[in-house]
PDB file of N, CA and C in Angstrom:
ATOM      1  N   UNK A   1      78.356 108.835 112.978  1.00  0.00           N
ATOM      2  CA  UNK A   1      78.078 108.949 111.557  1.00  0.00           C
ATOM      3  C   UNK A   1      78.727 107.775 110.832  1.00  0.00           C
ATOM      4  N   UNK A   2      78.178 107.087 110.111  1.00  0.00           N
ATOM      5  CA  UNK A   2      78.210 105.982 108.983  1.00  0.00           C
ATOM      6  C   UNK A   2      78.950 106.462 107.787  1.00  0.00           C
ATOM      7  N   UNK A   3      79.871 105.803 107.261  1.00  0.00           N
ATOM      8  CA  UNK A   3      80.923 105.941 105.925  1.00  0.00           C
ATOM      9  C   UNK A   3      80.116 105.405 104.897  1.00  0.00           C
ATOM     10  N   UNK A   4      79.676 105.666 103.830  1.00  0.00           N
ATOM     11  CA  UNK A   4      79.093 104.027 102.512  1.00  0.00           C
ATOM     12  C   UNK A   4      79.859 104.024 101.784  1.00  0.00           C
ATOM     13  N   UNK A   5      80.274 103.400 101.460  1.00  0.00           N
ATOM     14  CA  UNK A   5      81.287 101.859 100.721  1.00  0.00           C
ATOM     15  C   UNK A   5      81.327 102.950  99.161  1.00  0.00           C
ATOM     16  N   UNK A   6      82.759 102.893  98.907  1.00  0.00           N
ATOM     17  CA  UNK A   6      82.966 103.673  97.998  1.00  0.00           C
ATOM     18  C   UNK A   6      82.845 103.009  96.441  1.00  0.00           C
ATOM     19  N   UNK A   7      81.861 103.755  95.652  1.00  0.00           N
ATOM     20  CA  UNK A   7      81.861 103.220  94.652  1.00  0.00           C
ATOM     21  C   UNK A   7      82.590 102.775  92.882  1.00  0.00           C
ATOM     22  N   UNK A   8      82.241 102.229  92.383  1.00  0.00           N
ATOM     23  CA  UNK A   8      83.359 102.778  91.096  1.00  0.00           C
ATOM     24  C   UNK A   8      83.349 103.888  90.581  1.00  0.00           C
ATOM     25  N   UNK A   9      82.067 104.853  90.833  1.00  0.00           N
ATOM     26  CA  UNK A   9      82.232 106.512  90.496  1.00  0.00           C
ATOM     27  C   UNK A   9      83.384 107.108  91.201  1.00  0.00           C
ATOM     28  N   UNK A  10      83.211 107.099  92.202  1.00  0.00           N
ATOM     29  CA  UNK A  10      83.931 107.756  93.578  1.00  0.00           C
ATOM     30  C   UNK A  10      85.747 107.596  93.430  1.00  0.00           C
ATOM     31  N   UNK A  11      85.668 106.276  92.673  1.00  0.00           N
ATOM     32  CA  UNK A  11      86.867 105.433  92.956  1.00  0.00           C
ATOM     33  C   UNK A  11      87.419 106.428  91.310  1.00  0.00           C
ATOM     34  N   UNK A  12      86.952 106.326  90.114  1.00  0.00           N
ATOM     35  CA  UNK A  12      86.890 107.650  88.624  1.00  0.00           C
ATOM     36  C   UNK A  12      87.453 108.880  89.575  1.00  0.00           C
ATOM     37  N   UNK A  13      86.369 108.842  89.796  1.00  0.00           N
ATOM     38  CA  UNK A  13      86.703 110.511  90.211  1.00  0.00           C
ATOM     39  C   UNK A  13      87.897 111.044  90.971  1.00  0.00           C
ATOM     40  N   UNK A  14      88.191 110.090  92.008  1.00  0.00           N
ATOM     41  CA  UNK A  14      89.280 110.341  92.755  1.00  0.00           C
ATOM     42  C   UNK A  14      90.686 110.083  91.885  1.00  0.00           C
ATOM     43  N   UNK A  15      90.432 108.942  91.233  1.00  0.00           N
ATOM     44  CA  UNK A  15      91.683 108.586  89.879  1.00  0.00           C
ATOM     45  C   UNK A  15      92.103 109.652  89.297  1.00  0.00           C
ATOM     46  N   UNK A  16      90.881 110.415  88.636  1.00  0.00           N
ATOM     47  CA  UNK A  16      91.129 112.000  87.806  1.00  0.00           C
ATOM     48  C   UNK A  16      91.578 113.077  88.898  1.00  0.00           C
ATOM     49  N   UNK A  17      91.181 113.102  89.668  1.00  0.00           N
ATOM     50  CA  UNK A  17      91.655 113.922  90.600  1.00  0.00           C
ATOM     51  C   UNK A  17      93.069 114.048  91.035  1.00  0.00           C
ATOM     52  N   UNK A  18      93.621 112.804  90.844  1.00  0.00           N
ATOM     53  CA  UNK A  18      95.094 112.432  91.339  1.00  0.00           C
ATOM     54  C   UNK A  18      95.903 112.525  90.278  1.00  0.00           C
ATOM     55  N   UNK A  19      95.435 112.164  89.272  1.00  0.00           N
ATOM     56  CA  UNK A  19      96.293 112.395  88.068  1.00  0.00           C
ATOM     57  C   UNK A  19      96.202 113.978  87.498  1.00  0.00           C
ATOM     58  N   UNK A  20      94.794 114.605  87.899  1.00  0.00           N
ATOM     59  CA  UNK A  20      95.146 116.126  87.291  1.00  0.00           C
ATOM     60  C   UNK A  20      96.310 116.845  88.111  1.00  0.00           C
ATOM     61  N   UNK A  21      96.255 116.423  89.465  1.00  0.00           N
ATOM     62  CA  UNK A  21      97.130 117.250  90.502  1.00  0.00           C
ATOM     63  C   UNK A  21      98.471 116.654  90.560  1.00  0.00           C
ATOM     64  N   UNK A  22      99.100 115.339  89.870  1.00  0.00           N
ATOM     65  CA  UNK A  22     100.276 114.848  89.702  1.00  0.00           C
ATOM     66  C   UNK A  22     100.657 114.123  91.016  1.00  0.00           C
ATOM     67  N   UNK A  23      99.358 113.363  91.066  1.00  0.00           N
ATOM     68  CA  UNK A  23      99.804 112.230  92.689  1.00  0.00           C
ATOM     69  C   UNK A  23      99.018 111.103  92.252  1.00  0.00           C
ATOM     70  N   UNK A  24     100.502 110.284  92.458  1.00  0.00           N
ATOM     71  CA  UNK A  24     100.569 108.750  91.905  1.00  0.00           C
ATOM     72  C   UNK A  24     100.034 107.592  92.899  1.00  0.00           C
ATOM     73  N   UNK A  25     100.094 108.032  93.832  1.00  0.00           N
ATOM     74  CA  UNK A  25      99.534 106.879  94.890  1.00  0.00           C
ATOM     75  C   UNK A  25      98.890 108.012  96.239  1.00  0.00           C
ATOM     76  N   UNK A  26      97.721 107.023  96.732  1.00  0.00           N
ATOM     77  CA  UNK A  26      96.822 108.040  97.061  1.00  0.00           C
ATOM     78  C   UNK A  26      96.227 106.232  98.545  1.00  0.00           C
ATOM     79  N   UNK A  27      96.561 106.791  99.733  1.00  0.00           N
ATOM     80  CA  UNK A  27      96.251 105.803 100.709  1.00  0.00           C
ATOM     81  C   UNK A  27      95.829 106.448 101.623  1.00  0.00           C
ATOM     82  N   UNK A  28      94.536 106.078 102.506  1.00  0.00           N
ATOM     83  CA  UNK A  28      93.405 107.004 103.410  1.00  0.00           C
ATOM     84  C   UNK A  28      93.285 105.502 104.555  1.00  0.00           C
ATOM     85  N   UNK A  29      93.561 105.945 105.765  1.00  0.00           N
ATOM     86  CA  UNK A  29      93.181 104.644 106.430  1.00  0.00           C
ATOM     87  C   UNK A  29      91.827 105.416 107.899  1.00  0.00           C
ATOM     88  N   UNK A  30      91.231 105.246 108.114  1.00  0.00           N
ATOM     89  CA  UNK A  30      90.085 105.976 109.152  1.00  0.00           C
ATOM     90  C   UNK A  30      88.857 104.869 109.409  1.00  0.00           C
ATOM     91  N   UNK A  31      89.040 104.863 110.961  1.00  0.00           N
ATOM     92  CA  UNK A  31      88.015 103.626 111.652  1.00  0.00           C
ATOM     93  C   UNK A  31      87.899 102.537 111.094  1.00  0.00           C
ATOM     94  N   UNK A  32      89.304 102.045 110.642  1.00  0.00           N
ATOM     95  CA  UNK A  32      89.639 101.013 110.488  1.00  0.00           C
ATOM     96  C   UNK A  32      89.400 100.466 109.154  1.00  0.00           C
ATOM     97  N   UNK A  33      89.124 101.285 108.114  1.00  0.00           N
ATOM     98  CA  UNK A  33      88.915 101.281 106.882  1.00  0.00           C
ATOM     99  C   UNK A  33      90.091 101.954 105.932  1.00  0.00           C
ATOM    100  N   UNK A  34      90.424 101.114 104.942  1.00  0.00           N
ATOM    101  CA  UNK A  34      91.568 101.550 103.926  1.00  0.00           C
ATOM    102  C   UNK A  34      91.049 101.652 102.966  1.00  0.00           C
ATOM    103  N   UNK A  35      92.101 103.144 102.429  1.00  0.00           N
ATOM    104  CA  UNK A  35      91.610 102.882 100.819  1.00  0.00           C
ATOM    105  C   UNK A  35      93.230 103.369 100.019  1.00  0.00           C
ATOM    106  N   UNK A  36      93.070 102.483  99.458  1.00  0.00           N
ATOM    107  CA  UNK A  36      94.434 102.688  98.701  1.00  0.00           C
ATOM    108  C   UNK A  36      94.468 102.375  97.046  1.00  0.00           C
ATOM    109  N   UNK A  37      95.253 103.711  96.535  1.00  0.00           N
ATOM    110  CA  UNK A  37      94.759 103.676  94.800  1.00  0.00           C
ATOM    111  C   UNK A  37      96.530 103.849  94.117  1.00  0.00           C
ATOM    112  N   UNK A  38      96.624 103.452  93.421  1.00  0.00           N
ATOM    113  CA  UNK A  38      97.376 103.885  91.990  1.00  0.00           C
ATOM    114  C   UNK A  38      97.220 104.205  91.173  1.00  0.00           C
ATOM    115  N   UNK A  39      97.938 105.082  90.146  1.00  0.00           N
ATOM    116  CA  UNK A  39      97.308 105.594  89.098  1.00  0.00           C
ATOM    117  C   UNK A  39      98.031 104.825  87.999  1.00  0.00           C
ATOM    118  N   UNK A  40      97.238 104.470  87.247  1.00  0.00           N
ATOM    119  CA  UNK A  40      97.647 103.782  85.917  1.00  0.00           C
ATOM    120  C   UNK A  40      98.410 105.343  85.168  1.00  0.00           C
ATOM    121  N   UNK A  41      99.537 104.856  84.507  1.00  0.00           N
ATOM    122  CA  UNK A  41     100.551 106.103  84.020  1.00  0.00           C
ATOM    123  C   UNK A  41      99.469 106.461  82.416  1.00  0.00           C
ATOM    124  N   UNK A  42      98.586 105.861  82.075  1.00  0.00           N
ATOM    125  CA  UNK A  42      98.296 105.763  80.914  1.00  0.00           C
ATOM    126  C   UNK A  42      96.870 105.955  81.105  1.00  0.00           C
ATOM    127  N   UNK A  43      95.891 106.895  82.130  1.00  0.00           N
ATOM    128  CA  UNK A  43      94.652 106.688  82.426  1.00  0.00           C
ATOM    129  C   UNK A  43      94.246 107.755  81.444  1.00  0.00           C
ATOM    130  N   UNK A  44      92.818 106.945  80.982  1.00  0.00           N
ATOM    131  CA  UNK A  44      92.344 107.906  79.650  1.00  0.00           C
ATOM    132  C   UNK A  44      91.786 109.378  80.177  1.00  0.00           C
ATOM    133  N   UNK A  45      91.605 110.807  79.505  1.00  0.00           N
ATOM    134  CA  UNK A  45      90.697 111.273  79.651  1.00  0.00           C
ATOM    135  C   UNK A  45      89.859 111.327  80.062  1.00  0.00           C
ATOM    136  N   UNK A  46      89.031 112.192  80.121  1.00  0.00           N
ATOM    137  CA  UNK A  46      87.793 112.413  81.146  1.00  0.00           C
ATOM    138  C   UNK A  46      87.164 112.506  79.271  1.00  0.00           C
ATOM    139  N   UNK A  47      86.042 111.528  79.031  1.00  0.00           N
ATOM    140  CA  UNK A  47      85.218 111.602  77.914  1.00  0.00           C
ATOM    141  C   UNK A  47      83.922 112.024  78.310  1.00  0.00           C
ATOM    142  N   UNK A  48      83.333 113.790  77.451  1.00  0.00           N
ATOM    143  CA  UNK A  48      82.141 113.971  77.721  1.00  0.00           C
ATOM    144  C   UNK A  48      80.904 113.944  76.272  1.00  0.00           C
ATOM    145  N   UNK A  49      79.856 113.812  76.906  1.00  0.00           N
ATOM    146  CA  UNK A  49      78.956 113.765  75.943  1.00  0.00           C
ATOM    147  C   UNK A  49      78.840 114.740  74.846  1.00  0.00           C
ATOM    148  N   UNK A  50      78.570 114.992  73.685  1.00  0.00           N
ATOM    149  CA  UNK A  50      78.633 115.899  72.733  1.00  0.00           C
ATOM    150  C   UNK A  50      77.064 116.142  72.475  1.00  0.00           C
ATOM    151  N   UNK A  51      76.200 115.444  72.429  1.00  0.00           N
ATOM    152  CA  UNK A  51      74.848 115.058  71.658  1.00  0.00           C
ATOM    153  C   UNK A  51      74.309 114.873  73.025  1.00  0.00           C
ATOM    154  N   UNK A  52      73.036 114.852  73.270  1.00  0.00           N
ATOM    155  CA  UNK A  52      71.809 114.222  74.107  1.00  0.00           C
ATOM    156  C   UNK A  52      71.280 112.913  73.181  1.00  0.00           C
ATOM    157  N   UNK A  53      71.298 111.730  74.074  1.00  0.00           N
ATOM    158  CA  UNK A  53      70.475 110.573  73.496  1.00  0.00           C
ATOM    159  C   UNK A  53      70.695 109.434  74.440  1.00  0.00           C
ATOM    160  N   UNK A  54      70.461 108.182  73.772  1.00  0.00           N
ATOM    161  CA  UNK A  54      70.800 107.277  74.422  1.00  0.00           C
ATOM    162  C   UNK A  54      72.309 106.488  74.291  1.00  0.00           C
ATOM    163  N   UNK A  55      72.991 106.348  75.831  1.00  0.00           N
ATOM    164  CA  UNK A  55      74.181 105.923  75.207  1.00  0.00           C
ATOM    165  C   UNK A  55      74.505 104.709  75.184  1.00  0.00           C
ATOM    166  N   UNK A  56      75.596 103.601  74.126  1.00  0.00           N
ATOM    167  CA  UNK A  56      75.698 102.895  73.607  1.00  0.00           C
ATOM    168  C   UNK A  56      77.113 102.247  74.208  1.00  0.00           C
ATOM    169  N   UNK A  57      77.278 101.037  74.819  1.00  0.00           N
ATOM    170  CA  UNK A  57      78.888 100.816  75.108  1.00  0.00           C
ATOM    171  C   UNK A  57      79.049 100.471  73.561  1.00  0.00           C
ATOM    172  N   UNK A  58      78.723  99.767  72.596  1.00  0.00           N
ATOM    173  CA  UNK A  58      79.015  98.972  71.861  1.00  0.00           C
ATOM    174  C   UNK A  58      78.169  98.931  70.685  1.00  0.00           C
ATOM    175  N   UNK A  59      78.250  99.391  69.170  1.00  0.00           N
ATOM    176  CA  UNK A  59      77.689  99.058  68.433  1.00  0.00           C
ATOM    177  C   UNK A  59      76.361  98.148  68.346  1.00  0.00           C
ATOM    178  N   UNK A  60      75.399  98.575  68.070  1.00  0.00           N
ATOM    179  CA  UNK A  60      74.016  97.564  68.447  1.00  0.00           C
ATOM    180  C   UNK A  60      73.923  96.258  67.350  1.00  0.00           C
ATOM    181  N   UNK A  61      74.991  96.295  66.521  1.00  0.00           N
ATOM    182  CA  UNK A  61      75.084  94.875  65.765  1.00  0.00           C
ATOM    183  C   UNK A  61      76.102  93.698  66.463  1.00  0.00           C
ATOM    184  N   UNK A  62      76.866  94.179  67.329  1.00  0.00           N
ATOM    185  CA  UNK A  62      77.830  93.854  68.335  1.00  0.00           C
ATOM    186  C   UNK A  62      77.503  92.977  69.788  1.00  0.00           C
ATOM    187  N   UNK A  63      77.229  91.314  69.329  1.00  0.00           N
ATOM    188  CA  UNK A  63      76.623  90.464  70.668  1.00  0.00           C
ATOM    189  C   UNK A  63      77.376  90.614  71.404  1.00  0.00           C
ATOM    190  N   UNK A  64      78.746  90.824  72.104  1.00  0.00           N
ATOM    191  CA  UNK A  64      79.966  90.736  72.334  1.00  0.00           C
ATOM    192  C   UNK A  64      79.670  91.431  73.271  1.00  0.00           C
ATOM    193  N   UNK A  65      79.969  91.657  74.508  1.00  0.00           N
ATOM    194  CA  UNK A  65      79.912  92.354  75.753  1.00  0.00           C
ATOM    195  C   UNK A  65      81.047  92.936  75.395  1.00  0.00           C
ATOM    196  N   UNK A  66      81.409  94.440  76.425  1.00  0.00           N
ATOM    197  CA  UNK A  66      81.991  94.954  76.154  1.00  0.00           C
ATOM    198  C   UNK A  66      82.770  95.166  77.493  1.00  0.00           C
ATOM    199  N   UNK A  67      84.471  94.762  77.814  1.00  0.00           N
ATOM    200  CA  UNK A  67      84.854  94.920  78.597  1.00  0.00           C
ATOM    201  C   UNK A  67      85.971  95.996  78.965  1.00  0.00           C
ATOM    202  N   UNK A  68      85.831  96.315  80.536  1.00  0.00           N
ATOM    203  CA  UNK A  68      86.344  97.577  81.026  1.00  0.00           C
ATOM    204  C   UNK A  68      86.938  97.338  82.254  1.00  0.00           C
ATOM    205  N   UNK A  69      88.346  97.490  82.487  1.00  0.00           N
ATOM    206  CA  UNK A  69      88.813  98.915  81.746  1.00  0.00           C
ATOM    207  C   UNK A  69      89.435  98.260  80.291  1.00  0.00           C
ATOM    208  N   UNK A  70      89.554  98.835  79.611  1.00  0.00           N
ATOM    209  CA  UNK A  70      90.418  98.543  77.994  1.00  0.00           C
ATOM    210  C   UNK A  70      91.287  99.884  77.839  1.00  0.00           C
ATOM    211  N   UNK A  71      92.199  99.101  76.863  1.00  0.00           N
ATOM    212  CA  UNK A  71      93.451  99.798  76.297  1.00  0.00           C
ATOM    213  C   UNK A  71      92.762 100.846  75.026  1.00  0.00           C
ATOM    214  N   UNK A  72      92.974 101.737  74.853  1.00  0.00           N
ATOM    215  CA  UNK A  72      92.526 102.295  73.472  1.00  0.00           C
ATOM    216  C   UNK A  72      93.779 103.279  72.568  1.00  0.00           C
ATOM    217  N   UNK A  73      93.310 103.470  71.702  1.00  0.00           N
ATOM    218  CA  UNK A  73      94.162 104.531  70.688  1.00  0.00           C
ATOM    219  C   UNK A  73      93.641 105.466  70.500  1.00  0.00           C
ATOM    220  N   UNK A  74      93.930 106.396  70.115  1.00  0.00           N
ATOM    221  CA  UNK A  74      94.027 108.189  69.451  1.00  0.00           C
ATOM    222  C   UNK A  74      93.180 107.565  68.534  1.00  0.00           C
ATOM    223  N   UNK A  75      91.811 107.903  68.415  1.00  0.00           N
ATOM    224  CA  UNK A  75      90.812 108.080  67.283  1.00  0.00           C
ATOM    225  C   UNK A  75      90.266 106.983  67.044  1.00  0.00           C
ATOM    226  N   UNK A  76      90.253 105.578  68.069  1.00  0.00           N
ATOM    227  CA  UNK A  76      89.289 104.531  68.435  1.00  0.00           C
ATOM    228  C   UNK A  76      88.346 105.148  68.440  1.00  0.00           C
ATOM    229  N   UNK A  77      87.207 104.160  68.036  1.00  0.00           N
ATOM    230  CA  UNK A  77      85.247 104.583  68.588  1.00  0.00           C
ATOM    231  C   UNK A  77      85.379 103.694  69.720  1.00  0.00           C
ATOM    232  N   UNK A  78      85.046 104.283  70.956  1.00  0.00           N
ATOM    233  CA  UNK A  78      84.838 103.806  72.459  1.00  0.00           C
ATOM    234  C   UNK A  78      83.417 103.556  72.631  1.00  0.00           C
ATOM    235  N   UNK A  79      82.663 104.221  71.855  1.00  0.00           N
ATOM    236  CA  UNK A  79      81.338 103.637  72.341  1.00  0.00           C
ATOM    237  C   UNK A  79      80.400 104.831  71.006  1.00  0.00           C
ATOM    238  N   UNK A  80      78.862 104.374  71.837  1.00  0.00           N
ATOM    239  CA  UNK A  80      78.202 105.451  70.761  1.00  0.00           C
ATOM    240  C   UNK A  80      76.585 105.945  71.491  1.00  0.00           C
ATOM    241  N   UNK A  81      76.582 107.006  70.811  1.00  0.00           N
ATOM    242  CA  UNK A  81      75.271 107.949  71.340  1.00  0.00           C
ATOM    243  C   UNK A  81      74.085 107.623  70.223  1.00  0.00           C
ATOM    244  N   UNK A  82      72.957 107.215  70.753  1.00  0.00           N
ATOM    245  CA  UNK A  82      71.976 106.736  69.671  1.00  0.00           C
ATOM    246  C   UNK A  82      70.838 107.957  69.457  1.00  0.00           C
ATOM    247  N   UNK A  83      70.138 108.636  68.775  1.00  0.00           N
ATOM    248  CA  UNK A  83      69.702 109.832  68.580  1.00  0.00           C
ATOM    249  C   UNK A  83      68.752 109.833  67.481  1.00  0.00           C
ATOM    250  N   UNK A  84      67.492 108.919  67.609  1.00  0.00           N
ATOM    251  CA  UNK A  84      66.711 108.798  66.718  1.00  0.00           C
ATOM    252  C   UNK A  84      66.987 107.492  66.183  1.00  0.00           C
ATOM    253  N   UNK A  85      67.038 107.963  64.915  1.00  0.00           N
ATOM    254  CA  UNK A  85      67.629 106.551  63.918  1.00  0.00           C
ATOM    255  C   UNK A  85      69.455 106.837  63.599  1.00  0.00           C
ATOM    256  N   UNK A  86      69.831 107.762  64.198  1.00  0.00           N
ATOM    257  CA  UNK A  86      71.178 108.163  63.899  1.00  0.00           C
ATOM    258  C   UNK A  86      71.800 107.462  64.827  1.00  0.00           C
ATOM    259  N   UNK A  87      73.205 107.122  64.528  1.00  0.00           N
ATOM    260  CA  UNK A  87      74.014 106.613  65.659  1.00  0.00           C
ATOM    261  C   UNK A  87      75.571 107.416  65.763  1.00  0.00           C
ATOM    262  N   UNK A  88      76.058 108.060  66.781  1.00  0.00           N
ATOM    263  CA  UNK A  88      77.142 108.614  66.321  1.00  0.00           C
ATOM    264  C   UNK A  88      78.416 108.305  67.238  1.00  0.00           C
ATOM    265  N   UNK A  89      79.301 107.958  66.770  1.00  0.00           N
ATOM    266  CA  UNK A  89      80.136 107.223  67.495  1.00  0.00           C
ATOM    267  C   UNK A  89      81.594 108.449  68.592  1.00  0.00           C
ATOM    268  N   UNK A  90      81.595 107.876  69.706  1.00  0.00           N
ATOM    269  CA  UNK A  90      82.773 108.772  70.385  1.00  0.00           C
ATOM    270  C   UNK A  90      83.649 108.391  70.223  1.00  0.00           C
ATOM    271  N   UNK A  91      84.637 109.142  69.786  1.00  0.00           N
ATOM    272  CA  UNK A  91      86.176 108.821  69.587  1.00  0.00           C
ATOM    273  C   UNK A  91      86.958 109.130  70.645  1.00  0.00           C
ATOM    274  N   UNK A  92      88.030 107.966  71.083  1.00  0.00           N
ATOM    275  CA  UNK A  92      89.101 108.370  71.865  1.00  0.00           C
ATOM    276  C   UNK A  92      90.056 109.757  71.309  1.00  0.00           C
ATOM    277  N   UNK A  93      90.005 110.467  72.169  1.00  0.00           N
ATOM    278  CA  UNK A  93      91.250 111.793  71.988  1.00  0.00           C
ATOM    279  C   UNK A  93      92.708 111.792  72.279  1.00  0.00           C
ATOM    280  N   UNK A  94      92.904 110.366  73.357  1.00  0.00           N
ATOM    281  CA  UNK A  94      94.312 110.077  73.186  1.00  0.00           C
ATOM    282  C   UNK A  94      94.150 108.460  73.240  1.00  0.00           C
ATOM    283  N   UNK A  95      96.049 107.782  73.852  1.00  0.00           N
ATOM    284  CA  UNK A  95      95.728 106.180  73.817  1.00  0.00           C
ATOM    285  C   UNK A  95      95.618 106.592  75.738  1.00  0.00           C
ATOM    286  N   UNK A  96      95.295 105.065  76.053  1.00  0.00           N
ATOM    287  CA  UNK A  96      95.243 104.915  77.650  1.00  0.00           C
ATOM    288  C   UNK A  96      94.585 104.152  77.498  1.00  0.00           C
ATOM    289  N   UNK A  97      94.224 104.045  78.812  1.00  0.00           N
ATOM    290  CA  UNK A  97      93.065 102.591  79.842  1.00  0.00           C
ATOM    291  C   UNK A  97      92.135 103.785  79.652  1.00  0.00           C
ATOM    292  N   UNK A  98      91.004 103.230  79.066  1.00  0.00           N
ATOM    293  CA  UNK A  98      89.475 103.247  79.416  1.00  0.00           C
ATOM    294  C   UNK A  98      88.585 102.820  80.285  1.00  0.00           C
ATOM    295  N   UNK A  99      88.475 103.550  81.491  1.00  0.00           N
ATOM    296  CA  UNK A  99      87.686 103.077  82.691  1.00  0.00           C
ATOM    297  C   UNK A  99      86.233 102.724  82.186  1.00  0.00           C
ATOM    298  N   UNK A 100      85.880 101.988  83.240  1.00  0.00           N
ATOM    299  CA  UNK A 100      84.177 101.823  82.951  1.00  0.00           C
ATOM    300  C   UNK A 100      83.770 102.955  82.877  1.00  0.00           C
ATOM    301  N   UNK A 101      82.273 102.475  81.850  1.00  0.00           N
ATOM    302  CA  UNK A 101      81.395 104.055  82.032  1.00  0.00           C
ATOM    303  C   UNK A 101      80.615 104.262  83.359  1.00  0.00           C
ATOM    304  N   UNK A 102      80.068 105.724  83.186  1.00  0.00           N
ATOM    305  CA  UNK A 102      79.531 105.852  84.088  1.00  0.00           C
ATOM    306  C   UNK A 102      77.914 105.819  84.221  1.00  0.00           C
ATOM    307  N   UNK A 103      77.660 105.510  82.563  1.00  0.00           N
ATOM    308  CA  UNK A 103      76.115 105.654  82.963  1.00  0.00           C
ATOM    309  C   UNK A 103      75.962 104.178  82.354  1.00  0.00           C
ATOM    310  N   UNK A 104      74.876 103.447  81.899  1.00  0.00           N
ATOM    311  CA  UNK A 104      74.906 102.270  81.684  1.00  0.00           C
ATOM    312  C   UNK A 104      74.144 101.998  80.153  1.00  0.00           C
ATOM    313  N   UNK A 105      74.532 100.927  79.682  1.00  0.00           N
ATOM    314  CA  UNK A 105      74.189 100.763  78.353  1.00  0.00           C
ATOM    315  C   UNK A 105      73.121 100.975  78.019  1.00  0.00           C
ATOM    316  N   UNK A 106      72.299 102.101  77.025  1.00  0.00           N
ATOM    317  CA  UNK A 106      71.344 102.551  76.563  1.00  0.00           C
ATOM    318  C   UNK A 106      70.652 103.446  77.512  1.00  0.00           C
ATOM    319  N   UNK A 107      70.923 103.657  78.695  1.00  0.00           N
ATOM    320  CA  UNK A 107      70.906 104.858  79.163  1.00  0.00           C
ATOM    321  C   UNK A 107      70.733 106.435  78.600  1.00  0.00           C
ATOM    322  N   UNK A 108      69.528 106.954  78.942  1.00  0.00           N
ATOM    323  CA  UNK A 108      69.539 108.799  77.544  1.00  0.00           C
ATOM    324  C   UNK A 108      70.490 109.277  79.057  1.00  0.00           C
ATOM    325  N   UNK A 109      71.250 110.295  78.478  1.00  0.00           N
ATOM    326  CA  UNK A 109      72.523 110.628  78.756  1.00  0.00           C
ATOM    327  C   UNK A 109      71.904 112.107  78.023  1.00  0.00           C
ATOM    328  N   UNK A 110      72.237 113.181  78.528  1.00  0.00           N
ATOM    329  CA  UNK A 110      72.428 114.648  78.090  1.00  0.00           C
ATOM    330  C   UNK A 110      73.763 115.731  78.139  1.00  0.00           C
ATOM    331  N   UNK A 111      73.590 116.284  76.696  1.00  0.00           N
ATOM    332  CA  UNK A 111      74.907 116.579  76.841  1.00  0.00           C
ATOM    333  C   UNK A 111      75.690 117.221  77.974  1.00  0.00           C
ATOM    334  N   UNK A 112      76.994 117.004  77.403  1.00  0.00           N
ATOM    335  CA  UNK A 112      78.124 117.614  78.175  1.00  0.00           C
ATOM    336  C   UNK A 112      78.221 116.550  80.056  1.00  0.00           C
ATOM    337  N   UNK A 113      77.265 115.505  79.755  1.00  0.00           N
ATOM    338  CA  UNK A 113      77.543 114.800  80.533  1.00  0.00           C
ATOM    339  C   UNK A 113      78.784 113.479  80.381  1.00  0.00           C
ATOM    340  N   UNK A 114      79.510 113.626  82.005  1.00  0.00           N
ATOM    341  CA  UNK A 114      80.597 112.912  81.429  1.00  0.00           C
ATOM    342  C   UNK A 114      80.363 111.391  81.778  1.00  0.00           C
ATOM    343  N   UNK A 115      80.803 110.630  80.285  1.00  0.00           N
ATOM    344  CA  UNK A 115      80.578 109.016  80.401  1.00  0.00           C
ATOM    345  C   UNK A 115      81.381 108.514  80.763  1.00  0.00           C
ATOM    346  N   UNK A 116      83.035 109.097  80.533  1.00  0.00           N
ATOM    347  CA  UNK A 116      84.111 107.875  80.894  1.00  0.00           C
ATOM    348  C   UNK A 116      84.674 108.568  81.891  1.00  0.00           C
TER     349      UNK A 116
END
C-alpha cells in the first residue's frame, strides 16, 4: 500500500489537533518517511463559515495578493463571503497566525464550512 504526500489540509488539521489536545511537537517517521510539526504558541482558531456564498481572501477592490500564514488581531476582517451584491466580512475572534485557507479565492463555500 502507497502513502500520498501530505497536504496543507492534512498538515491544518493535524496542527488543530495538537493544539486542542496540548501537544507541542508532533514527529512520525514510517518507510522511511518523516513528518515533523510544531505548533506555533499563537495558532489562530478554527474559522467557520456563517453565510453560504462565494468566498473572498481579500476585499475585491484590493490588487494586493493576500499572504498566508499572517499575524492577526481580535476583531481584524480576515477575509469575506460574497452573497449577491452583499459582501460580508469575517472577523478574527482572537490574535494568532492565520493559516492558509482552505478553500480558494471566490470559491461558493456553504455554511458552517470551515475556511481557516
Amino acid at each position: 500500500m502507497t502513502s500520498a504526500a501530505m497536504t496543507p489540509s492534512d498538515e491544518r488539521r493535524l496542527l488543530r489537533m495538537m493544539a486542542r489536545h496540548g501537544i507541542v511537537e508532533f514527529d512520525f517517521v514510517a518507510a522511511g518517511r518523516t513528518i515533523s510539526l510544531r505548533l506555533e504558541p499563537n495558532l489562530h482558531p478554527e474559522i467557520r463559515c456563517r453565510q453560504a456564498g462565494n468566498f473572498l481572501h481579500r476585499h475585491p477592490t484590493d490588487v494586493n495578493p493576500t499572504v498566508f500564514p499572517r499575524a492577526v488581531s481580535q476583531g481584524d476582517v480576515v477575509a469575506y463571503i460574497k452573497v449577491g451584491a452583499l459582501l460580508l466580512p469575517i472577523v478574527s475572534s482572537a490574535d494568532g497566525w492565520l493559516p492558509e485557507p482552505l478553500r480558494a479565492h471566490g470559491e461558493a463555500v456553504g455554511y458552517d464550512e470551515v475556511l481557516f
